[in-house]
Protein backbone atom coordinates (compact mmCIF):
# COMPACT_ATOMS: atom_id res chain seq x y z
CA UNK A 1 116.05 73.48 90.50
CA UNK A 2 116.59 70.20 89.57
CA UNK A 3 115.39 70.52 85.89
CA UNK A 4 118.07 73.46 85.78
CA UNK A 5 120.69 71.42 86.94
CA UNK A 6 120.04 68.70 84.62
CA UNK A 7 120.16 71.28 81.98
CA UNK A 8 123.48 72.78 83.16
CA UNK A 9 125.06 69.29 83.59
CA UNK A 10 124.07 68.37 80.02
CA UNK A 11 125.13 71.18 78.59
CA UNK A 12 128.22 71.19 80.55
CA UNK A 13 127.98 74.18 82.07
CA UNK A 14 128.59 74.46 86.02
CA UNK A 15 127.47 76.65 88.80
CA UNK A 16 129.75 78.26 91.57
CA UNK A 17 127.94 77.89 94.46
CA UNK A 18 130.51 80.49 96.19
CA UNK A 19 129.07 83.01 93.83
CA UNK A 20 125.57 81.79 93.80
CA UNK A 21 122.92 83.05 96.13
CA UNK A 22 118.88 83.40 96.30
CA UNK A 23 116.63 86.11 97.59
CA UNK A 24 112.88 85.02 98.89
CA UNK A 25 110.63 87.96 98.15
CA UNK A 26 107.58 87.44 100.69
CA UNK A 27 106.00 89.58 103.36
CA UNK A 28 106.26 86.02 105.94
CA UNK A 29 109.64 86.07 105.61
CA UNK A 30 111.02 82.63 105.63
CA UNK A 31 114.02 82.13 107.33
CA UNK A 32 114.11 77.82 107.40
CA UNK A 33 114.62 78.10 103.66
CA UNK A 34 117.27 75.75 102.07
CA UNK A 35 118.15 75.87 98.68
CA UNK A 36 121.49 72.98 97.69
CA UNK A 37 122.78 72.61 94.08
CA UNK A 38 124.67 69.07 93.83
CA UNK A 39 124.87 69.07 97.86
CA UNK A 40 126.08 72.29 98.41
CA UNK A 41 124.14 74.86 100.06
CA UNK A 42 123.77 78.19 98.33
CA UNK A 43 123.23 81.44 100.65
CA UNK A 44 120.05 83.41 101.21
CA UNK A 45 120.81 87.42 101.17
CA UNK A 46 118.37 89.74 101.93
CA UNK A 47 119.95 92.51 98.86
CA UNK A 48 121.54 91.54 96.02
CA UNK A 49 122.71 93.17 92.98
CA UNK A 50 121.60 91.87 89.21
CA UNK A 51 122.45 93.61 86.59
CA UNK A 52 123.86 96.50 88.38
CA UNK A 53 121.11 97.04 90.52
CA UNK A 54 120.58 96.84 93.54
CA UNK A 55 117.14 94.37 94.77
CA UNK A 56 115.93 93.70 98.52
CA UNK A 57 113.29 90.92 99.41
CA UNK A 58 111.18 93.94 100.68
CA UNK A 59 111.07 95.80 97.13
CA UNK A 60 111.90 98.47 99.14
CA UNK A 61 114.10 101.52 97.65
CA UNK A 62 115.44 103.00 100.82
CA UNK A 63 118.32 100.63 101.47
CA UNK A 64 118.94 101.05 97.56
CA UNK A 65 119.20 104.42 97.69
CA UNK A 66 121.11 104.83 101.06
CA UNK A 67 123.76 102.75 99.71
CA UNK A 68 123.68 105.09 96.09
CA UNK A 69 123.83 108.37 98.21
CA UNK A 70 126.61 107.08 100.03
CA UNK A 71 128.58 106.20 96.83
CA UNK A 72 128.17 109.15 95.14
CA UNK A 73 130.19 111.61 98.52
């Protein structure tokens, strides 16, 4: 994280941490995980959408497609 942020600070870019989360795919499931960008904490979510999709830590499709089948009624 930190070489990212160096990166992002030197090309002046920022990062909202308000809009910024992290997902921790693992069977163990690690809940003391803490993840801070320039002291701020950024959230852990357990599904997340990239790219229009829809991801859980579990890789598991039947949250995903729950939440599709309930869209499309």
């Amino acid at each position: 994280m930190e070489t990212r942020n160096n990166w992002s600070l030197a090309n002046c870019l920022c990062m909202d941490s308000d809009k910024t989360n992290f997902m921790v795919f693992n069977s163990s499931k690690n809940n003391g995980i803490a993840v801070l960008v320039n002291g701020h904490q950024i959230a852990q979510v357990h599904i997340g959408k990239y790219l229009g999709l829809y991801v859980d830590d579990d890789l598991n499709w039947k949250k995903i497609t729950l939440n599709t089948s309930m869209v499309n009624y």
